[in-house]
PDB file of N, CA and C in Angstrom:
ATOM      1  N   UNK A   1      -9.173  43.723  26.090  1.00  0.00           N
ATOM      2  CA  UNK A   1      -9.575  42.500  25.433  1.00  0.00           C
ATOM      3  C   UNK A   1      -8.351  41.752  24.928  1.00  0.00           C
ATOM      4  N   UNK A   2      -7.428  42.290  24.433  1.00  0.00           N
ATOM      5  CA  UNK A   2      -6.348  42.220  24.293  1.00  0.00           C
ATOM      6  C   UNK A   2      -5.511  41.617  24.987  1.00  0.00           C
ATOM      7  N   UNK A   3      -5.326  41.856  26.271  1.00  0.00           N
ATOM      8  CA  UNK A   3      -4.445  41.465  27.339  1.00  0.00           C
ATOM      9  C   UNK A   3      -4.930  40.187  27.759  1.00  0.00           C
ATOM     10  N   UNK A   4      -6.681  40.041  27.719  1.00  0.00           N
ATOM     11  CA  UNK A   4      -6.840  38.713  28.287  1.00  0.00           C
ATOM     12  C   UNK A   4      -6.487  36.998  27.012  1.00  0.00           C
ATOM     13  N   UNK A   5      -6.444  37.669  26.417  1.00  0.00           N
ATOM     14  CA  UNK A   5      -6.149  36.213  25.028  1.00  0.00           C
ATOM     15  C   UNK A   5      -4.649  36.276  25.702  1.00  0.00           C
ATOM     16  N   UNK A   6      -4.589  34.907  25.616  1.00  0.00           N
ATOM     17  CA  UNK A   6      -3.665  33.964  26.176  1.00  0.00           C
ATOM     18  C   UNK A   6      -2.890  33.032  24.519  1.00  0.00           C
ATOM     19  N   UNK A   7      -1.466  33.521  24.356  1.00  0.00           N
ATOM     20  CA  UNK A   7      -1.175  33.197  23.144  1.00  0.00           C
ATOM     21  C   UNK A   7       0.144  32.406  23.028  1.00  0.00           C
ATOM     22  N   UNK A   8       0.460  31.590  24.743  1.00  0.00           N
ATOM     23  CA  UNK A   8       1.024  30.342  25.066  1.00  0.00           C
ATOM     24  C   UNK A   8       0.056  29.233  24.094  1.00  0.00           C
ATOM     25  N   UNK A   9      -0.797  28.931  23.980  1.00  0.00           N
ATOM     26  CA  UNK A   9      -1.369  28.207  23.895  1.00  0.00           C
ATOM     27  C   UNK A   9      -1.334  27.646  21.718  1.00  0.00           C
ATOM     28  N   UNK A  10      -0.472  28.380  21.380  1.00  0.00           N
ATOM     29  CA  UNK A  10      -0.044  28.150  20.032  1.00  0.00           C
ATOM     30  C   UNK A  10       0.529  26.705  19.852  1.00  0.00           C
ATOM     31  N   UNK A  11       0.548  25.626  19.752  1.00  0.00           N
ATOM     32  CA  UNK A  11       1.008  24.172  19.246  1.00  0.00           C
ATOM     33  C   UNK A  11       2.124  24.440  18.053  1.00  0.00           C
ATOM     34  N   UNK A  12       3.198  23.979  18.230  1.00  0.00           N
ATOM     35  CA  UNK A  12       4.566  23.746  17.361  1.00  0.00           C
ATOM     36  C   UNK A  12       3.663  23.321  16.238  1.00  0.00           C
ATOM     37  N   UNK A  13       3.919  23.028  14.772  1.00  0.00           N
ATOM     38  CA  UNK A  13       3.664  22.148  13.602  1.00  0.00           C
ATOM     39  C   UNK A  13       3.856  21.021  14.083  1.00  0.00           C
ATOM     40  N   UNK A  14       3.423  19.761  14.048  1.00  0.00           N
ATOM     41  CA  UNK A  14       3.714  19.022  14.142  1.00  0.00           C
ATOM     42  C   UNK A  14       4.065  17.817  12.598  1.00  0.00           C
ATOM     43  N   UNK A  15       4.943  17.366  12.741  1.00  0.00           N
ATOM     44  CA  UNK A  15       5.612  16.293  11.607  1.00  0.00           C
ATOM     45  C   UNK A  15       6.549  17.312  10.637  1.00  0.00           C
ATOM     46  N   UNK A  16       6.368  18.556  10.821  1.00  0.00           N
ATOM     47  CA  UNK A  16       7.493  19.350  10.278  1.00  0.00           C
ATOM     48  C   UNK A  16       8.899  18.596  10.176  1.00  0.00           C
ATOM     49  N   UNK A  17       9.284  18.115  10.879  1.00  0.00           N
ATOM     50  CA  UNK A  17      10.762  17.464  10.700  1.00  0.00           C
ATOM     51  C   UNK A  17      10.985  16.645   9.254  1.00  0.00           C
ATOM     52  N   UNK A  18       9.973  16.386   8.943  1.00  0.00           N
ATOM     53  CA  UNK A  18      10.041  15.365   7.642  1.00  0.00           C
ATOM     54  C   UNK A  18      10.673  16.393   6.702  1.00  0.00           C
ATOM     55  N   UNK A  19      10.574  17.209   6.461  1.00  0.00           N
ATOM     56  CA  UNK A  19      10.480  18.097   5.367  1.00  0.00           C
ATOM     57  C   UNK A  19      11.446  19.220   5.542  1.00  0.00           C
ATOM     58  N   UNK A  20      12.831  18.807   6.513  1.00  0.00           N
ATOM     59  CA  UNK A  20      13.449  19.070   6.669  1.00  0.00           C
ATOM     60  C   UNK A  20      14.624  18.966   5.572  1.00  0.00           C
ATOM     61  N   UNK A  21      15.530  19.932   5.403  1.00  0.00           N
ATOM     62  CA  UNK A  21      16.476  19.898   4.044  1.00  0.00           C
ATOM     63  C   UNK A  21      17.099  18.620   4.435  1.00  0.00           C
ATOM     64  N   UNK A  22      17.729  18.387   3.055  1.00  0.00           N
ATOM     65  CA  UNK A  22      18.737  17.019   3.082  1.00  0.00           C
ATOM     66  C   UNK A  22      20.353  17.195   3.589  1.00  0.00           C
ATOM     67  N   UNK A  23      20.377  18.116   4.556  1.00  0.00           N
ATOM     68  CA  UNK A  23      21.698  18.489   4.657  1.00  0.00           C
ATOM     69  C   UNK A  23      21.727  18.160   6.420  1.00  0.00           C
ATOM     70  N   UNK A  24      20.504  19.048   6.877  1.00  0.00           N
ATOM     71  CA  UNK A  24      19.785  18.680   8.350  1.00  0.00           C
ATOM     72  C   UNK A  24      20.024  17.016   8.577  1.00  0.00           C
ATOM     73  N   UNK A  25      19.269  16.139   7.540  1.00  0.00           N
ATOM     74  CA  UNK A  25      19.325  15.056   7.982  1.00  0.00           C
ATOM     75  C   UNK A  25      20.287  14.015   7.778  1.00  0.00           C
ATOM     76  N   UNK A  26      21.445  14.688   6.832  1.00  0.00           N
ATOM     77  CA  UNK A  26      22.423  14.186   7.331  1.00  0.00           C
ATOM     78  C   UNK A  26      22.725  13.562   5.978  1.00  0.00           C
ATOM     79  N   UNK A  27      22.155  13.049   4.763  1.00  0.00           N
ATOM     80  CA  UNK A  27      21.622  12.220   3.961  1.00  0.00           C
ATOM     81  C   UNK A  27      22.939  12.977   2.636  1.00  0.00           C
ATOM     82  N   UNK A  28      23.001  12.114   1.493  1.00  0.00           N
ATOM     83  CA  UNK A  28      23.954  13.382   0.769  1.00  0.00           C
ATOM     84  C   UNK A  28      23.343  13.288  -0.409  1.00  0.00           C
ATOM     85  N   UNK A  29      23.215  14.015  -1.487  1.00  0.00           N
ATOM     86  CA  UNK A  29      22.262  13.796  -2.716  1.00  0.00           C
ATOM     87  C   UNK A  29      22.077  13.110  -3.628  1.00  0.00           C
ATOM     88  N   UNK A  30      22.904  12.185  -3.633  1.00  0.00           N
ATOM     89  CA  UNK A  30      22.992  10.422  -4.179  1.00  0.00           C
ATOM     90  C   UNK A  30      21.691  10.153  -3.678  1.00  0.00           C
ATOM     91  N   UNK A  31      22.155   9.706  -2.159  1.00  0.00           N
ATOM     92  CA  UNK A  31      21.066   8.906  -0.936  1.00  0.00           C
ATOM     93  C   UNK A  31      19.898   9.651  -1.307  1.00  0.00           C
ATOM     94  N   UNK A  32      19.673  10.931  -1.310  1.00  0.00           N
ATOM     95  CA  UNK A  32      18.025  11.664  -1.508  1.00  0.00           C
ATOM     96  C   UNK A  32      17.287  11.091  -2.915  1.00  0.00           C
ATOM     97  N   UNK A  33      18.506  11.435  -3.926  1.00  0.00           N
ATOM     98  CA  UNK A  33      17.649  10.804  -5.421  1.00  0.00           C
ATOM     99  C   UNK A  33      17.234   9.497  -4.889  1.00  0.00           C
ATOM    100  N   UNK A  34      18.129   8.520  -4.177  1.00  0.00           N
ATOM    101  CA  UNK A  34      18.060   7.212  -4.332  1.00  0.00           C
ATOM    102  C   UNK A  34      16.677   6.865  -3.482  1.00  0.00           C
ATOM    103  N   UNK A  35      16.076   7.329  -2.578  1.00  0.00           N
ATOM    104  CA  UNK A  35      15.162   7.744  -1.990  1.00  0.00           C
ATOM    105  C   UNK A  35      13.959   8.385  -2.809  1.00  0.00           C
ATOM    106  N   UNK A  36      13.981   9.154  -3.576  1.00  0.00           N
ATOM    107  CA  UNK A  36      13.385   9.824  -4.679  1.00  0.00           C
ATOM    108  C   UNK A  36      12.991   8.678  -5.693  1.00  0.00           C
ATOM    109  N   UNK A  37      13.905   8.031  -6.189  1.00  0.00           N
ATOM    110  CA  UNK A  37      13.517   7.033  -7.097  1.00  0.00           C
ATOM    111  C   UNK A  37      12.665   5.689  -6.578  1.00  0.00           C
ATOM    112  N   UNK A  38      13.060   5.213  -5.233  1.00  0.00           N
ATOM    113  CA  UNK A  38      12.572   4.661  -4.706  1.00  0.00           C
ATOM    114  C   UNK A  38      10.854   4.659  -4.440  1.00  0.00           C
ATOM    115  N   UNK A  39      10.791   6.014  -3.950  1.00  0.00           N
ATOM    116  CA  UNK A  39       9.525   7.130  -4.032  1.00  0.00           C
ATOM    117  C   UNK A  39       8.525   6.775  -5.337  1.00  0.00           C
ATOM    118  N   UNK A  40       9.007   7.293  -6.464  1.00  0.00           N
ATOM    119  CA  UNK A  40       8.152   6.923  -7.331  1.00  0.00           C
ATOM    120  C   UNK A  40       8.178   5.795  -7.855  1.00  0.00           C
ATOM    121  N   UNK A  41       9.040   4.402  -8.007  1.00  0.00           N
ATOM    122  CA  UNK A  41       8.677   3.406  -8.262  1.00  0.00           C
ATOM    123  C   UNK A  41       7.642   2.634  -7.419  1.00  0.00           C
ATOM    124  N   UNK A  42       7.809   3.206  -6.115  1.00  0.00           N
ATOM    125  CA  UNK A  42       6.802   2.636  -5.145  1.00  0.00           C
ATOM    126  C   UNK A  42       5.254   2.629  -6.019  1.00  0.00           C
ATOM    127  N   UNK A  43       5.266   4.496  -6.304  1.00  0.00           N
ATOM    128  CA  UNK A  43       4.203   4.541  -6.375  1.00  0.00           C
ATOM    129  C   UNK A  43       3.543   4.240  -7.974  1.00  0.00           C
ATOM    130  N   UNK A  44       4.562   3.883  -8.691  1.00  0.00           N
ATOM    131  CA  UNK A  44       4.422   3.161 -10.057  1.00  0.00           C
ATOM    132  C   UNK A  44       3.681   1.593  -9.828  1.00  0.00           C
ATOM    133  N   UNK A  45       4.557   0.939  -8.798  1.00  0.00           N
ATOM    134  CA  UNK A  45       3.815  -0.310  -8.789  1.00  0.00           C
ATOM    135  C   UNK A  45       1.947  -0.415  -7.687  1.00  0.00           C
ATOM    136  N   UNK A  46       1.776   0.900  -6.942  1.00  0.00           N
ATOM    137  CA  UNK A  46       0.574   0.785  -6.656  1.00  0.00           C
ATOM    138  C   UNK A  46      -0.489   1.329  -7.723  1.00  0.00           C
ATOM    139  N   UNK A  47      -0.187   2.169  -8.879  1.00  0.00           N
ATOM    140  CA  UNK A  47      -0.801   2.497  -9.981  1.00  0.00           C
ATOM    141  C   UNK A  47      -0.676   1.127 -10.498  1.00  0.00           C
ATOM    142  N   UNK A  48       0.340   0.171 -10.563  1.00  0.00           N
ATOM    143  CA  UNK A  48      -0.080  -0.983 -11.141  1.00  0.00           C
ATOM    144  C   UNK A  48      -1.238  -1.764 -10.476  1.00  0.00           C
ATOM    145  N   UNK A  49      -0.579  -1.648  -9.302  1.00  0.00           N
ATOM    146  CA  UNK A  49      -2.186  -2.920  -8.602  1.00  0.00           C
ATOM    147  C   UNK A  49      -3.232  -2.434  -8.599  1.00  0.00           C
ATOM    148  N   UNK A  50      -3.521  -1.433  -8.582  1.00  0.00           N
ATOM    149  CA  UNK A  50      -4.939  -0.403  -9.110  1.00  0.00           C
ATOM    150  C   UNK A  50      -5.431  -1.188 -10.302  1.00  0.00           C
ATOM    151  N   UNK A  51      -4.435  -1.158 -11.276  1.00  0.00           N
ATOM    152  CA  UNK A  51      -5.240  -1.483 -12.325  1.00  0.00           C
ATOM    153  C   UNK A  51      -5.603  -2.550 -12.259  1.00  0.00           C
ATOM    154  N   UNK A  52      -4.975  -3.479 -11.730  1.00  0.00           N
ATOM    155  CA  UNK A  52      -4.844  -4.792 -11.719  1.00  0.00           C
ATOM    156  C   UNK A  52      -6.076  -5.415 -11.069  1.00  0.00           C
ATOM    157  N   UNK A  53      -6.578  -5.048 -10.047  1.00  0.00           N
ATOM    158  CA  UNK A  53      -7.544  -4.726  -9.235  1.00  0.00           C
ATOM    159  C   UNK A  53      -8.994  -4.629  -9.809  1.00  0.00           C
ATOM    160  N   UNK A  54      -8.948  -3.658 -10.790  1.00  0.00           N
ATOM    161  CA  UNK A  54      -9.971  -2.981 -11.263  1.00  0.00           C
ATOM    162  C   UNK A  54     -10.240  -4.315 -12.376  1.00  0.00           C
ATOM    163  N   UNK A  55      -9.622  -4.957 -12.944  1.00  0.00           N
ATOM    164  CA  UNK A  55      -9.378  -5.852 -13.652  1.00  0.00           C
ATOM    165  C   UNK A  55      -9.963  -7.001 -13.184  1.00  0.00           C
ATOM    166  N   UNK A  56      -9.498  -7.706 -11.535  1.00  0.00           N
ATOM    167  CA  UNK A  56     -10.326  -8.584 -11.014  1.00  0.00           C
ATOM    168  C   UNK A  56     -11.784  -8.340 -10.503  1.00  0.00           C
ATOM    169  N   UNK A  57     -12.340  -6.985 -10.316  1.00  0.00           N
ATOM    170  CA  UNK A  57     -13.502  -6.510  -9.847  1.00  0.00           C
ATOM    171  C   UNK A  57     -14.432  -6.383 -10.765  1.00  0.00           C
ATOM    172  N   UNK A  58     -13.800  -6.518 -11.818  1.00  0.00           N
ATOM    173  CA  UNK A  58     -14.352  -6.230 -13.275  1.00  0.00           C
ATOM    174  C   UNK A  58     -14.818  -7.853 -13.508  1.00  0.00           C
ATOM    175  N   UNK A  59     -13.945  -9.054 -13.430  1.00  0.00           N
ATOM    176  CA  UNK A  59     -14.154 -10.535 -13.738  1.00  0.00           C
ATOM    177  C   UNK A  59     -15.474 -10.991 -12.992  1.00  0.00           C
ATOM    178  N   UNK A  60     -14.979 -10.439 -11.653  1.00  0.00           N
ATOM    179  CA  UNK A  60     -16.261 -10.409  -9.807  1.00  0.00           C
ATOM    180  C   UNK A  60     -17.367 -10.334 -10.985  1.00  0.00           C
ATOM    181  N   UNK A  61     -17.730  -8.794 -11.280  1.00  0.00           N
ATOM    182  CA  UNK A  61     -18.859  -8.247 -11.482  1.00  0.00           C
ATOM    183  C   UNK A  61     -19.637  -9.310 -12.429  1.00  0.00           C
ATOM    184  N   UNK A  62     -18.881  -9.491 -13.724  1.00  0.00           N
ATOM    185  CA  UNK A  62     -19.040 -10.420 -14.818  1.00  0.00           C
ATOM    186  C   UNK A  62     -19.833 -11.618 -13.905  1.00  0.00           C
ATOM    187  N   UNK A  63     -19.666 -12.151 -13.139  1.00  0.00           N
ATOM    188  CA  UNK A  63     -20.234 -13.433 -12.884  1.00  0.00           C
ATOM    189  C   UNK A  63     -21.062 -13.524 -11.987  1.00  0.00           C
ATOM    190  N   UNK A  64     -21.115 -12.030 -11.191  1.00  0.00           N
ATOM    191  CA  UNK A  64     -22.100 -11.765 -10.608  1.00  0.00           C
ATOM    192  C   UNK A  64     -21.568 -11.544  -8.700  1.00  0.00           C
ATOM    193  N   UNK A  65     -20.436 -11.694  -8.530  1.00  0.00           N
ATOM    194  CA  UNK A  65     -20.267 -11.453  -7.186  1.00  0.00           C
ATOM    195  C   UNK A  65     -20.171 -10.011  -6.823  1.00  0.00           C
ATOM    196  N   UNK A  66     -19.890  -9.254  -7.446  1.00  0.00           N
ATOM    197  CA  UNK A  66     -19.791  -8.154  -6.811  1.00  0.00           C
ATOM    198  C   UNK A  66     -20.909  -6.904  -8.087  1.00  0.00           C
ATOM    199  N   UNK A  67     -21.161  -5.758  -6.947  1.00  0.00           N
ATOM    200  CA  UNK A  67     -22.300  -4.460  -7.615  1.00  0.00           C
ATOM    201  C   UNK A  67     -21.217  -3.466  -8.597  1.00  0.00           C
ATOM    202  N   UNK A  68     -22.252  -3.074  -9.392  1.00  0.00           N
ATOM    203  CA  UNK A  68     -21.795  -2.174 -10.569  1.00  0.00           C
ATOM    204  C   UNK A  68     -21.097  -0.902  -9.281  1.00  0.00           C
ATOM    205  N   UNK A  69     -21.845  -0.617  -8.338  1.00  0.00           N
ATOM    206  CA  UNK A  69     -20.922   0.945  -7.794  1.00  0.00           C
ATOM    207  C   UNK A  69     -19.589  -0.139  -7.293  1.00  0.00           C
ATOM    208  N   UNK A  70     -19.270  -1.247  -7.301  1.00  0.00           N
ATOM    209  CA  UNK A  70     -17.606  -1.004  -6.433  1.00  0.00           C
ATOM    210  C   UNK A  70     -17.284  -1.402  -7.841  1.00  0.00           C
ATOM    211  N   UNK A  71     -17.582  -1.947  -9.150  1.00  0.00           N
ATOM    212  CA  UNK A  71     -16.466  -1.451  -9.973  1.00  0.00           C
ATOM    213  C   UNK A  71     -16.699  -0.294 -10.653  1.00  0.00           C
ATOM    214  N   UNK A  72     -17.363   0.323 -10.222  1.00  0.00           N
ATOM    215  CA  UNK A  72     -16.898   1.552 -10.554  1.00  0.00           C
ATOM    216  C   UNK A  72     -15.908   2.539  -9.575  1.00  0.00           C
ATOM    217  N   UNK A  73     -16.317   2.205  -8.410  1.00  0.00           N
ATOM    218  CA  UNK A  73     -15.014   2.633  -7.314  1.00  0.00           C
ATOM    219  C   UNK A  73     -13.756   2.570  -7.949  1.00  0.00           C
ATOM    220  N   UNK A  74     -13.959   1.084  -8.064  1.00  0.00           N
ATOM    221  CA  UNK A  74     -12.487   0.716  -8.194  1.00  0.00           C
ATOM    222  C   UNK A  74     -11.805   0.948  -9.402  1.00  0.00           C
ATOM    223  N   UNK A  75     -12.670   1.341 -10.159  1.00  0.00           N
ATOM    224  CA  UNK A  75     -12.159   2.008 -11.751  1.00  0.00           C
ATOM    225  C   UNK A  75     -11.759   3.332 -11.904  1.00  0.00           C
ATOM    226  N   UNK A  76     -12.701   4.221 -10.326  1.00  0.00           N
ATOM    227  CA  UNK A  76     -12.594   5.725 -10.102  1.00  0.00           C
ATOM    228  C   UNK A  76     -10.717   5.512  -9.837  1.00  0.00           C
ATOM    229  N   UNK A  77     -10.878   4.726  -8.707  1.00  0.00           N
ATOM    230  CA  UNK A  77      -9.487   5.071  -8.134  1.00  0.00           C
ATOM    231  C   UNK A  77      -8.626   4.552  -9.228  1.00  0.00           C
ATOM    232  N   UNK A  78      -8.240   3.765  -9.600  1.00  0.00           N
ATOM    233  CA  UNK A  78      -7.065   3.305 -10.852  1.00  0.00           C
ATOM    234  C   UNK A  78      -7.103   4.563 -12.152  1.00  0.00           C
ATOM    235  N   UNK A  79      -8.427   5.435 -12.290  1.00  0.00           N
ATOM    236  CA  UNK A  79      -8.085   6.364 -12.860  1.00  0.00           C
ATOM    237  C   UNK A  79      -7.384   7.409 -12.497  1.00  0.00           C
ATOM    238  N   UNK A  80      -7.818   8.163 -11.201  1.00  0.00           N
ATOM    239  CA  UNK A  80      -7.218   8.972 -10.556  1.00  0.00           C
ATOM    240  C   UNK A  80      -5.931   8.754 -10.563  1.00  0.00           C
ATOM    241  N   UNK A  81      -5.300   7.681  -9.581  1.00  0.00           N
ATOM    242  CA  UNK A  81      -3.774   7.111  -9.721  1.00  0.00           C
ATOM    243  C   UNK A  81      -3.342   7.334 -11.327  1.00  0.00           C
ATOM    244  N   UNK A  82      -3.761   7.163 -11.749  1.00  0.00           N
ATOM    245  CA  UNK A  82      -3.047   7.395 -13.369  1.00  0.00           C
ATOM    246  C   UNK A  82      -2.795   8.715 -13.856  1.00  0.00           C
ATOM    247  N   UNK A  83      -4.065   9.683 -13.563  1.00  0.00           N
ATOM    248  CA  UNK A  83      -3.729  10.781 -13.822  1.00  0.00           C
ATOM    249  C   UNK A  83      -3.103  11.606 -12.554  1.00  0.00           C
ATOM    250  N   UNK A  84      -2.712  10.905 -11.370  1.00  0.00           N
ATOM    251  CA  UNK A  84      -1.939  11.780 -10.867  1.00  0.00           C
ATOM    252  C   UNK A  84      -0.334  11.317 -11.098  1.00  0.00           C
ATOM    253  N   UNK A  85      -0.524  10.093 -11.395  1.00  0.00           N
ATOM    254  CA  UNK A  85       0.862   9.739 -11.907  1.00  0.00           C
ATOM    255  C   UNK A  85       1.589  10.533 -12.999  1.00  0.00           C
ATOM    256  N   UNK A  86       0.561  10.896 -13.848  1.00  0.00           N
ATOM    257  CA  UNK A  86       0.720  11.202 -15.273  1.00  0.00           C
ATOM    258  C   UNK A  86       0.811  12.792 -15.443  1.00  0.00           C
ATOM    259  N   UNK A  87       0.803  13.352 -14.015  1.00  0.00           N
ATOM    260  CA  UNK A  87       0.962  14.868 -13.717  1.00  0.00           C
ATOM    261  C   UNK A  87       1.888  15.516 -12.914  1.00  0.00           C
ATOM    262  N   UNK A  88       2.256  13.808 -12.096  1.00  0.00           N
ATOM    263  CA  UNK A  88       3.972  14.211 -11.322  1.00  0.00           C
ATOM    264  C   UNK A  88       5.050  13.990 -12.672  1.00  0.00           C
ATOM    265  N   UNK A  89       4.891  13.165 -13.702  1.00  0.00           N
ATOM    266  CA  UNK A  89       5.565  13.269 -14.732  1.00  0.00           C
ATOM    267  C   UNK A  89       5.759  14.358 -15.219  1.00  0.00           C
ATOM    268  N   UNK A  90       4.659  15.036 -15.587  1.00  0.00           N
ATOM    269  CA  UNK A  90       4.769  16.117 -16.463  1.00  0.00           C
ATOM    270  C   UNK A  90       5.360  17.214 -16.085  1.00  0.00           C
ATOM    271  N   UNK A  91       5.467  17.293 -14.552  1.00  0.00           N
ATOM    272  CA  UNK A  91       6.265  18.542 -13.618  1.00  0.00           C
ATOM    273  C   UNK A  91       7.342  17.598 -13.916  1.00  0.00           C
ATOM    274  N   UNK A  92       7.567  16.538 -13.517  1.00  0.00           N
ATOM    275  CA  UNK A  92       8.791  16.609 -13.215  1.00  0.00           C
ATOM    276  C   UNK A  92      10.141  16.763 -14.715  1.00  0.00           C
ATOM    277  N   UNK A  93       9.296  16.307 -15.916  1.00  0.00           N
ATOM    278  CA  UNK A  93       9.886  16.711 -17.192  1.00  0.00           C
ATOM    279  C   UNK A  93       9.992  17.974 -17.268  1.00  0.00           C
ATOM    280  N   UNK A  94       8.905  19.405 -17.011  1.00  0.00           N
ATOM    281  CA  UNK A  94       8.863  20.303 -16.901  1.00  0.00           C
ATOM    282  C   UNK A  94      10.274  20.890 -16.051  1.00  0.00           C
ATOM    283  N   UNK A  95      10.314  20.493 -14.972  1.00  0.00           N
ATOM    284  CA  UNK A  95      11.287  20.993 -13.921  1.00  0.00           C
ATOM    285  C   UNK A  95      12.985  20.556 -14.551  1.00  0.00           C
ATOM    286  N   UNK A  96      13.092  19.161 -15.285  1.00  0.00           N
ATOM    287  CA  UNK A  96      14.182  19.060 -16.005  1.00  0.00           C
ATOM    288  C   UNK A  96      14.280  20.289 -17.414  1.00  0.00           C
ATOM    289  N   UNK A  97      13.287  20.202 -18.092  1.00  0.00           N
ATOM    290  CA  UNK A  97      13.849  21.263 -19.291  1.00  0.00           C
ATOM    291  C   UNK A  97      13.627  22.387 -18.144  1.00  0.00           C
ATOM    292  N   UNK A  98      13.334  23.119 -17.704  1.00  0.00           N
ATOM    293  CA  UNK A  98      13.673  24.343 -16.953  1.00  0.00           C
ATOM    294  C   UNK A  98      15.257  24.224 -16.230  1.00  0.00           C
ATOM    295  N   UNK A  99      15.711  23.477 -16.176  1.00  0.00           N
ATOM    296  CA  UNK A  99      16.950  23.065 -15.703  1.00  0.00           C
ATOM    297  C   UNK A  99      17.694  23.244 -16.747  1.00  0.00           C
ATOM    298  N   UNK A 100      17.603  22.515 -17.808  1.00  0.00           N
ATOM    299  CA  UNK A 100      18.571  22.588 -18.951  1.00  0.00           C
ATOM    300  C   UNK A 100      18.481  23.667 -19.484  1.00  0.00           C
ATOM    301  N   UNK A 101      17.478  24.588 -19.990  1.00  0.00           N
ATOM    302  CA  UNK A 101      17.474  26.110 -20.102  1.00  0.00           C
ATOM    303  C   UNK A 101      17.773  26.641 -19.525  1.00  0.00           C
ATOM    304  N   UNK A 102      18.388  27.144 -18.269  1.00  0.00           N
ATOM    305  CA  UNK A 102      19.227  27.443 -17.370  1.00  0.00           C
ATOM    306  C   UNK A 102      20.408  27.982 -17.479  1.00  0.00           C
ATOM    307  N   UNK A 103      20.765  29.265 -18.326  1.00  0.00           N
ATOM    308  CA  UNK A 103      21.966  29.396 -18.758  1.00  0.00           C
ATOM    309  C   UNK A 103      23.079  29.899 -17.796  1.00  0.00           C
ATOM    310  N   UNK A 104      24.618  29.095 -17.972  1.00  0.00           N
ATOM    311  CA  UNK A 104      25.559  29.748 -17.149  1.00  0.00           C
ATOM    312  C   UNK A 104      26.517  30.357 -16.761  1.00  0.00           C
TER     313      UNK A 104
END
């Protein structure tokens, strides 16, 4: 039973390369933070338009163009974004004092 399974047939990972060290790609650790920072301001200003959003869907509703479930959608998601924002913070403060406790 053994012999007949055929185990060519395994597929590489695919998109693995992304997540390749910063040394592989050539990049030096300036360029990675600078990339890094880039990273989360991105995602600072789409937690902004979330809210922002939720804000005009909220005016919609008020006057009658739009249903109570999409602002509430749209209130789900601007919450979520917040608290996942508000939990890459907290690692990432976490991961700095674990750094500075770090004795050498």
């Amino acid at each position: 039973m053994i012999q007949s399974m055929n185990f060519n047939t395994v597929k590489p990972l695919e998109g693995v390369e992304q997540y390749s060290t910063v040394e592989a790609k050539g990049k030096t650790p300036a360029e990675a933070m600078k990339s890094f920072g880039s990273f989360l301001s991105d995602a600072l200003d789409n937690v902004a338009a979330q809210e922002q959003n939720v804000q005009k869907v909220n005016d919609k509703f008020l006057v009658g163009e739009v249903s109570a479930d999409q602002v509430m959608i749209a209130s789900e998601q601007a919450l979520l974004s917040l608290q996942l924002t508000t939990q890459v913070r907290n690692k990432v403060i976490e991961a700095y004092q674990e750094i500075m406790r770090t004795q050498i």
